[in-house]
PDB file of N, CA and C in Angstrom:
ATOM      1  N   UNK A   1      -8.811 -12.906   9.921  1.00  0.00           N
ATOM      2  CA  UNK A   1      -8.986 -13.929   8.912  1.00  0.00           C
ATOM      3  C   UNK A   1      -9.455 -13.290   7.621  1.00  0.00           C
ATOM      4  N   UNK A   2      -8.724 -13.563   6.682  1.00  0.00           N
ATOM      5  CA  UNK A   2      -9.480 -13.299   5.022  1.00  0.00           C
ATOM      6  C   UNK A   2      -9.839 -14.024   4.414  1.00  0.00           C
ATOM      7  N   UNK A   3     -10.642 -14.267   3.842  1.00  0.00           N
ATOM      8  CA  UNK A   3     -11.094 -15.248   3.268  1.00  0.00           C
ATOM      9  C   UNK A   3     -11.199 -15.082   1.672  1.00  0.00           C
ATOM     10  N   UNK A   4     -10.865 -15.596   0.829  1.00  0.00           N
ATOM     11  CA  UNK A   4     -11.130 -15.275  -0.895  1.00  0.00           C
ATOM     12  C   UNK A   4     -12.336 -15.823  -1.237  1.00  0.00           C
ATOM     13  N   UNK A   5     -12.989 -14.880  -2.558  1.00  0.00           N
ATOM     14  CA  UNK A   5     -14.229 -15.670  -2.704  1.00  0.00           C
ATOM     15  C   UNK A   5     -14.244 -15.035  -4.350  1.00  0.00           C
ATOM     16  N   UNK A   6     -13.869 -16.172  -4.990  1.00  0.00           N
ATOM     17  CA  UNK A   6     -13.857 -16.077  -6.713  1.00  0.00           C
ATOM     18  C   UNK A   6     -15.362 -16.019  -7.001  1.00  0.00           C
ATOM     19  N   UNK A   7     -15.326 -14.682  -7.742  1.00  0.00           N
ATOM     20  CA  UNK A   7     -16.857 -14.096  -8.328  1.00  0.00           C
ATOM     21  C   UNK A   7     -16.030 -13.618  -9.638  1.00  0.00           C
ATOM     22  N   UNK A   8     -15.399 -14.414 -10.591  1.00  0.00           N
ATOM     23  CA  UNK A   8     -14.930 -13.822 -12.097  1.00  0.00           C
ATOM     24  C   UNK A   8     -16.079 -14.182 -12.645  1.00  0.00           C
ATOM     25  N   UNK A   9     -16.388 -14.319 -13.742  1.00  0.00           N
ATOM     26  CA  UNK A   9     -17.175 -14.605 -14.490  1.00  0.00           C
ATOM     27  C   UNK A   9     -18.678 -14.159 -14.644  1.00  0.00           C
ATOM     28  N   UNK A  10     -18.518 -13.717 -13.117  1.00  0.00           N
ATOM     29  CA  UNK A  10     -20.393 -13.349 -13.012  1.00  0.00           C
ATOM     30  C   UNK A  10     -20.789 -11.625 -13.100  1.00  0.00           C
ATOM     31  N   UNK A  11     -21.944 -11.386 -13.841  1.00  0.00           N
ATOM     32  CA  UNK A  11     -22.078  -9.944 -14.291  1.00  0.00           C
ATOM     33  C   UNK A  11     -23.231  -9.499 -13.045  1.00  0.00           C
ATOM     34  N   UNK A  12     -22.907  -7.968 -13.268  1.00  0.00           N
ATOM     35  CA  UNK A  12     -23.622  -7.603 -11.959  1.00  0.00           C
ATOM     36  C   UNK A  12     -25.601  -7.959 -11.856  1.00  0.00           C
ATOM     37  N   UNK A  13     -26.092  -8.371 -11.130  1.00  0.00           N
ATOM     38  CA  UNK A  13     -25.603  -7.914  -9.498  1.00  0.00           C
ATOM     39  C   UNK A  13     -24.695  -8.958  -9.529  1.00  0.00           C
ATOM     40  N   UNK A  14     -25.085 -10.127  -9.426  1.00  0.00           N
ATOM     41  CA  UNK A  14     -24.475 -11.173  -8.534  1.00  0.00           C
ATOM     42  C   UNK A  14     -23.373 -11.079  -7.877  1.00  0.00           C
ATOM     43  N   UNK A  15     -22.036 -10.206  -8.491  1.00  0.00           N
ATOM     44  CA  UNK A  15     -20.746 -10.343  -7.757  1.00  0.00           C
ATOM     45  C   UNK A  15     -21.711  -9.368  -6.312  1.00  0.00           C
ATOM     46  N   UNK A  16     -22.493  -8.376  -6.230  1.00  0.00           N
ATOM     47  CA  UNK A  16     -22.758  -7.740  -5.178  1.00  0.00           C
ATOM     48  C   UNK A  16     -23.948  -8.568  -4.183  1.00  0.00           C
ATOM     49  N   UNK A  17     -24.559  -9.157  -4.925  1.00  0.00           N
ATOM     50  CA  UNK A  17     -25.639 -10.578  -3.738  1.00  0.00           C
ATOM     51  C   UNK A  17     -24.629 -11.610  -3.364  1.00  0.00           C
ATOM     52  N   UNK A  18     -23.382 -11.916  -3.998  1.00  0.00           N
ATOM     53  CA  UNK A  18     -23.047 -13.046  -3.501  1.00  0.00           C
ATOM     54  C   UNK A  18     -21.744 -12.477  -2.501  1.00  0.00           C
ATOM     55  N   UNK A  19     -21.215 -11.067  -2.624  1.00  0.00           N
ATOM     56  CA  UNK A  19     -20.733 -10.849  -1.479  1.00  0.00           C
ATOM     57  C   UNK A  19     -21.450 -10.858  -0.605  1.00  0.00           C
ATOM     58  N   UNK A  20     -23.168 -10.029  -1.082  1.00  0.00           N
ATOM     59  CA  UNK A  20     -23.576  -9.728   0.748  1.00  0.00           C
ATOM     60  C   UNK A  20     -24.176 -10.833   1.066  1.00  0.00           C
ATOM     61  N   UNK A  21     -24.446 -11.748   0.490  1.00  0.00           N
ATOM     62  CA  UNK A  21     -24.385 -13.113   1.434  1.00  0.00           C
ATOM     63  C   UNK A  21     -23.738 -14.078   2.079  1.00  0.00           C
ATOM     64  N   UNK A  22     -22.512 -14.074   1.367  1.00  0.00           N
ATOM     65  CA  UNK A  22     -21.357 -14.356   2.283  1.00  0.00           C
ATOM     66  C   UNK A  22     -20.978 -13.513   3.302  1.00  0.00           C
ATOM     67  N   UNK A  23     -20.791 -12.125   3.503  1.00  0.00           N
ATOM     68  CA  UNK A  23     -20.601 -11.074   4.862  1.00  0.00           C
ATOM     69  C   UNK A  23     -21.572 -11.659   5.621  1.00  0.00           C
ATOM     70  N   UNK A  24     -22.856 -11.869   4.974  1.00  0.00           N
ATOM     71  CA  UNK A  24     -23.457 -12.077   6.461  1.00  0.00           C
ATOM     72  C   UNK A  24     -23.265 -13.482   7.277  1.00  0.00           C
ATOM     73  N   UNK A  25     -22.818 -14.482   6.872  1.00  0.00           N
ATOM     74  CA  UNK A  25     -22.156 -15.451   8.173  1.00  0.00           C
ATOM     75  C   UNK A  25     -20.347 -14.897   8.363  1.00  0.00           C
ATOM     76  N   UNK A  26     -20.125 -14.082   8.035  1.00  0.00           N
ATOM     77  CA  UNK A  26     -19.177 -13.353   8.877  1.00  0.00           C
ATOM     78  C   UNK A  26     -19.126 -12.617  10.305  1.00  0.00           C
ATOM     79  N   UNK A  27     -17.972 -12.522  10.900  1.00  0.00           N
ATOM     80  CA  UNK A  27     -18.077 -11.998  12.204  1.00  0.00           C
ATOM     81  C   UNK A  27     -17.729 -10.647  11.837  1.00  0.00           C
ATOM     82  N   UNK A  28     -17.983  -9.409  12.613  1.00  0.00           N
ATOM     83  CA  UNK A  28     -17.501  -8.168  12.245  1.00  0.00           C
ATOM     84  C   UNK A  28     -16.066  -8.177  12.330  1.00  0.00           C
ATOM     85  N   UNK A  29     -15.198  -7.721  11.781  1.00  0.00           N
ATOM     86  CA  UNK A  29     -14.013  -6.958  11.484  1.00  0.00           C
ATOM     87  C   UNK A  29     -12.796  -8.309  10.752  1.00  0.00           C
ATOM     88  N   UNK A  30     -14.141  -9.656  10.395  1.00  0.00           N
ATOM     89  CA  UNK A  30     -13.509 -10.265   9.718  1.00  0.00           C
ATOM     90  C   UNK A  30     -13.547  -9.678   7.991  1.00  0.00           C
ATOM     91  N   UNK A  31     -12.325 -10.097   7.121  1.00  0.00           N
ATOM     92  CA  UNK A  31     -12.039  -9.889   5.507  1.00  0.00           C
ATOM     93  C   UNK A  31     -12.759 -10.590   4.512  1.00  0.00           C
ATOM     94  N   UNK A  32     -12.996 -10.693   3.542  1.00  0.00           N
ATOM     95  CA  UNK A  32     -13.313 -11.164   2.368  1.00  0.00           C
ATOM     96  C   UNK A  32     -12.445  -9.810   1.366  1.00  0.00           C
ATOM     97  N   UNK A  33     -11.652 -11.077   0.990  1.00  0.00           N
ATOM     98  CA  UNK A  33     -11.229 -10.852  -0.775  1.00  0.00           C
ATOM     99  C   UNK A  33     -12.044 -11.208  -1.896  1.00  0.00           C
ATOM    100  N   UNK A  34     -12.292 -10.340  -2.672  1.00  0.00           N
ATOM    101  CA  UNK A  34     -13.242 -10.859  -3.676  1.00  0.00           C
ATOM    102  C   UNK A  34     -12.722 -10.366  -5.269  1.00  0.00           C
ATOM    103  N   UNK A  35     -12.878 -11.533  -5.817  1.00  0.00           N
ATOM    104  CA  UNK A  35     -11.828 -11.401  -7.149  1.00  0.00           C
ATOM    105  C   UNK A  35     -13.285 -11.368  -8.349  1.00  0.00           C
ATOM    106  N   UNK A  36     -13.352 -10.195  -9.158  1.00  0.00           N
ATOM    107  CA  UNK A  36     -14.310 -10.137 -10.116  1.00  0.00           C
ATOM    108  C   UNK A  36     -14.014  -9.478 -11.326  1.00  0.00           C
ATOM    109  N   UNK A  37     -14.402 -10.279 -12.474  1.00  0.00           N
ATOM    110  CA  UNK A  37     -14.340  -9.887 -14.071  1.00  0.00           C
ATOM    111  C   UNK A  37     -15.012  -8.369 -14.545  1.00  0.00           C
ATOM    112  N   UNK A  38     -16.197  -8.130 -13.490  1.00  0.00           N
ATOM    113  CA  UNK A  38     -17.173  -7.569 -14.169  1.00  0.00           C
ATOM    114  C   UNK A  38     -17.038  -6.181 -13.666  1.00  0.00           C
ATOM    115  N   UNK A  39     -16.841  -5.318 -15.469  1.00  0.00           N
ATOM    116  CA  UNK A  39     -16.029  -3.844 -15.058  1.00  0.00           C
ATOM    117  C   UNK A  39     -16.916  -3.122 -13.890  1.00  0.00           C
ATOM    118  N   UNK A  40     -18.218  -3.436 -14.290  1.00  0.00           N
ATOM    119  CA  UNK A  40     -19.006  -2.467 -13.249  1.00  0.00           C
ATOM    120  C   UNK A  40     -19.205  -3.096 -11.259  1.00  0.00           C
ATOM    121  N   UNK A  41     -18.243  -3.922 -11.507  1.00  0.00           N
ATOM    122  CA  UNK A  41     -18.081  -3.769  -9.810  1.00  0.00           C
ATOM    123  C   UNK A  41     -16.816  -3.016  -9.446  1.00  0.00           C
ATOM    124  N   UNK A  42     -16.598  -2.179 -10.252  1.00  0.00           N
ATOM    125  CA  UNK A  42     -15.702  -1.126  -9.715  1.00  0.00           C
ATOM    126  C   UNK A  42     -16.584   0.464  -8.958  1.00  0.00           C
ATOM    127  N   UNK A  43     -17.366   0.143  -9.364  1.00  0.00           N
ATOM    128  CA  UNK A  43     -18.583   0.884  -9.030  1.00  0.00           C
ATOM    129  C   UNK A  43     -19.319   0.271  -8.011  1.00  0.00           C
ATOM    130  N   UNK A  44     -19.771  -0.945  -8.505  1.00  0.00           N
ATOM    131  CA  UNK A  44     -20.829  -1.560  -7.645  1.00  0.00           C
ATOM    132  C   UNK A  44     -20.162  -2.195  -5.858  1.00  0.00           C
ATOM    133  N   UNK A  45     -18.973  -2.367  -6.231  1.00  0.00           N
ATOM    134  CA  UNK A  45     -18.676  -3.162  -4.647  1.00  0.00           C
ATOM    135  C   UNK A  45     -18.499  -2.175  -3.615  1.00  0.00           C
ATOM    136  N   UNK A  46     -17.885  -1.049  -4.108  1.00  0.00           N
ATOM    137  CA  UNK A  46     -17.811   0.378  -2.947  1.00  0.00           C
ATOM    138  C   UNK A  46     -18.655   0.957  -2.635  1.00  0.00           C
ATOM    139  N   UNK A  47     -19.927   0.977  -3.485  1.00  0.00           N
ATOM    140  CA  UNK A  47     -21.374   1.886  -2.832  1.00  0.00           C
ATOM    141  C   UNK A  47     -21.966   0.325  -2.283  1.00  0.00           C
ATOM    142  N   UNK A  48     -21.658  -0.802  -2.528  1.00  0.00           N
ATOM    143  CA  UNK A  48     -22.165  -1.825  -1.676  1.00  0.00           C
ATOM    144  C   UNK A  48     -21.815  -1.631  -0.052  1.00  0.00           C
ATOM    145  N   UNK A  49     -20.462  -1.462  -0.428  1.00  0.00           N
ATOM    146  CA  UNK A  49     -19.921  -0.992   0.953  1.00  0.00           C
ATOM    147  C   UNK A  49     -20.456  -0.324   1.484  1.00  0.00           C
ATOM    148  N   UNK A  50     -20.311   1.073   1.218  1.00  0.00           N
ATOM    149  CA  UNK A  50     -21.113   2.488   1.670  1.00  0.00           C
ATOM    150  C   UNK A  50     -22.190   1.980   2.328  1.00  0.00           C
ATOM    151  N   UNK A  51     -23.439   1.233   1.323  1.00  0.00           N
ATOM    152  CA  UNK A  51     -24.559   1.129   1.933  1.00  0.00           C
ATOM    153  C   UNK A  51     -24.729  -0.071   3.366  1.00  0.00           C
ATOM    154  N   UNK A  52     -24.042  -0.600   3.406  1.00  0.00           N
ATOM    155  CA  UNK A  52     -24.316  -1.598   3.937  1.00  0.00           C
ATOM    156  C   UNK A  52     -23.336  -1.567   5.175  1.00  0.00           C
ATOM    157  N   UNK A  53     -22.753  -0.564   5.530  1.00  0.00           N
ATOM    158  CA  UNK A  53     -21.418  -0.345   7.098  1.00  0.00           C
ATOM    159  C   UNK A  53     -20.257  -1.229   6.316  1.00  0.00           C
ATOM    160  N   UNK A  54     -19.820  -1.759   5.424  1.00  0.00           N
ATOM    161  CA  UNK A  54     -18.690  -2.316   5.061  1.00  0.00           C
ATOM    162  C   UNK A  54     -17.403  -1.224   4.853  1.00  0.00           C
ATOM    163  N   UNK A  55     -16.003  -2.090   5.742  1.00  0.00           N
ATOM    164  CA  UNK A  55     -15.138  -1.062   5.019  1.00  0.00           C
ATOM    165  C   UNK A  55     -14.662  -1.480   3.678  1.00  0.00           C
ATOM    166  N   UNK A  56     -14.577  -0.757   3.175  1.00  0.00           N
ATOM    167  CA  UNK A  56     -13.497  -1.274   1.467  1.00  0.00           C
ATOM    168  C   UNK A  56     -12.211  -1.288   1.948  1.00  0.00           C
ATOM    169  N   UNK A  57     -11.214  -2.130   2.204  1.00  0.00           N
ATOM    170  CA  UNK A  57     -10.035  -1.920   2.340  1.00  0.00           C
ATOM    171  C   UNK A  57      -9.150  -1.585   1.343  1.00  0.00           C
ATOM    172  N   UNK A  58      -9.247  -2.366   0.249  1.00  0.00           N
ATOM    173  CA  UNK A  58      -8.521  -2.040  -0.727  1.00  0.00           C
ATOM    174  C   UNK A  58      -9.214  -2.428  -2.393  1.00  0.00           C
ATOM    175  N   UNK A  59      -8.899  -1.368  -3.336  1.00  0.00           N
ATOM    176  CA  UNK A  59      -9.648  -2.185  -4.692  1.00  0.00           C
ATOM    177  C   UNK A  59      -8.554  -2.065  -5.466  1.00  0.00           C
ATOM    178  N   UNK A  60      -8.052  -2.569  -6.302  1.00  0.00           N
ATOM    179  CA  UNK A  60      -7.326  -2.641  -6.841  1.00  0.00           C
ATOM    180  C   UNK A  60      -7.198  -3.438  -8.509  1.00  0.00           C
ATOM    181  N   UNK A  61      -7.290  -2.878  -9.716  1.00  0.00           N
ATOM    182  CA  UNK A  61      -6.993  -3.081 -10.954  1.00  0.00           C
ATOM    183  C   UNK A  61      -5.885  -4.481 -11.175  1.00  0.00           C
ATOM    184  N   UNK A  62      -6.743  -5.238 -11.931  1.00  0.00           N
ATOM    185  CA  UNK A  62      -5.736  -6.941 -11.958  1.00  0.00           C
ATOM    186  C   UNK A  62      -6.244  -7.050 -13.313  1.00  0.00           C
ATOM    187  N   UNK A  63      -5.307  -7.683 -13.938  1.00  0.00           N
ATOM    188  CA  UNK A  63      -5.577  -8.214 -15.546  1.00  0.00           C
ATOM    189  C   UNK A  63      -6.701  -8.688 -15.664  1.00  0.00           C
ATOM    190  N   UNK A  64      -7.639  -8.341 -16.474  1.00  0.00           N
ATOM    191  CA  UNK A  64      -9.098  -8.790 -16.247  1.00  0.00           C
ATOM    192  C   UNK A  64     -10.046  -8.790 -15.494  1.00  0.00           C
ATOM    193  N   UNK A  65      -9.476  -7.903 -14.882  1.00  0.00           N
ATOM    194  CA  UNK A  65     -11.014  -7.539 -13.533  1.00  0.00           C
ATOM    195  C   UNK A  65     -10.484  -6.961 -12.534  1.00  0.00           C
ATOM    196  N   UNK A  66     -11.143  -7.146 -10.971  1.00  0.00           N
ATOM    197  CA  UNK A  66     -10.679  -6.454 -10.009  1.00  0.00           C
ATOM    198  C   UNK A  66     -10.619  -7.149  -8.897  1.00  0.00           C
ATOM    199  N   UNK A  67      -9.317  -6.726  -7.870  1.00  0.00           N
ATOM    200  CA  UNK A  67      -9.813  -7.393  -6.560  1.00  0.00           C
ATOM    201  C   UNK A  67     -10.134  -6.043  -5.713  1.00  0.00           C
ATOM    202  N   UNK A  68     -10.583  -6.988  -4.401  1.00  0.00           N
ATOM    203  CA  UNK A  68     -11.368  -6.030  -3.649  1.00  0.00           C
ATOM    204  C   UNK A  68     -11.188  -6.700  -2.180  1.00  0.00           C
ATOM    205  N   UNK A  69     -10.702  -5.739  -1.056  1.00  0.00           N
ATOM    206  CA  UNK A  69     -10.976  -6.290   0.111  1.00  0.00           C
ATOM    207  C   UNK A  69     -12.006  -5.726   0.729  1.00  0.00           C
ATOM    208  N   UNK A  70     -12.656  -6.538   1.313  1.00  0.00           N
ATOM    209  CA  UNK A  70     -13.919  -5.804   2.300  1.00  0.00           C
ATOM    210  C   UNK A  70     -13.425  -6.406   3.758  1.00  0.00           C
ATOM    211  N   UNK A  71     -13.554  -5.459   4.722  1.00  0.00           N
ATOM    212  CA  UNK A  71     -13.673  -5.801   6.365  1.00  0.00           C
ATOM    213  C   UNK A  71     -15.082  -5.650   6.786  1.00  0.00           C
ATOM    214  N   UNK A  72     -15.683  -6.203   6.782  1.00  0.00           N
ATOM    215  CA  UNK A  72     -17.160  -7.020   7.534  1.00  0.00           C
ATOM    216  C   UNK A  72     -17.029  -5.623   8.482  1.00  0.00           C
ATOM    217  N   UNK A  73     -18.464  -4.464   8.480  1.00  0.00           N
ATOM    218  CA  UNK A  73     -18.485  -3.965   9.631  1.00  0.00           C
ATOM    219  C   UNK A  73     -19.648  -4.537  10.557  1.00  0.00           C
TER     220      UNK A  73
END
């Protein structure tokens, strides 16, 4: 299951508290897509990952921001 979770507009942290609060009523090796404006979660969502057992599946450059898959570890 993936789930999308629109975080445009919001400057860091928040796109990174409001992923890791959504992962956590996730089950492990479930997705979240997460769609964000803010340049520095190109930085911030992958060492979120890192720190926290998340995989990054994919990040990827979109007109105005970035998406991002995470798999819940």
């Amino acid at each position: 299951m993936t789930e999308i979770y629109d975080l445009r507009g919001l400057n860091c942290p928040l796109p990174v508290l409001k992923a890791r609060k959504r992962l956590q009523s996730m089950r492990s090796g479930e997705r979240l897509t997460v769609e964000t404006t803010d340049p520095l979660a190109a930085l911030d969502i992958p060492a979120f990952c890192r720190e926290d057992g998340h995989r990054l599946v994919t990040s990827t450059a979109v007109d105005g921001g970035h998406l991002f898959v995470i798999e819940k570890g």
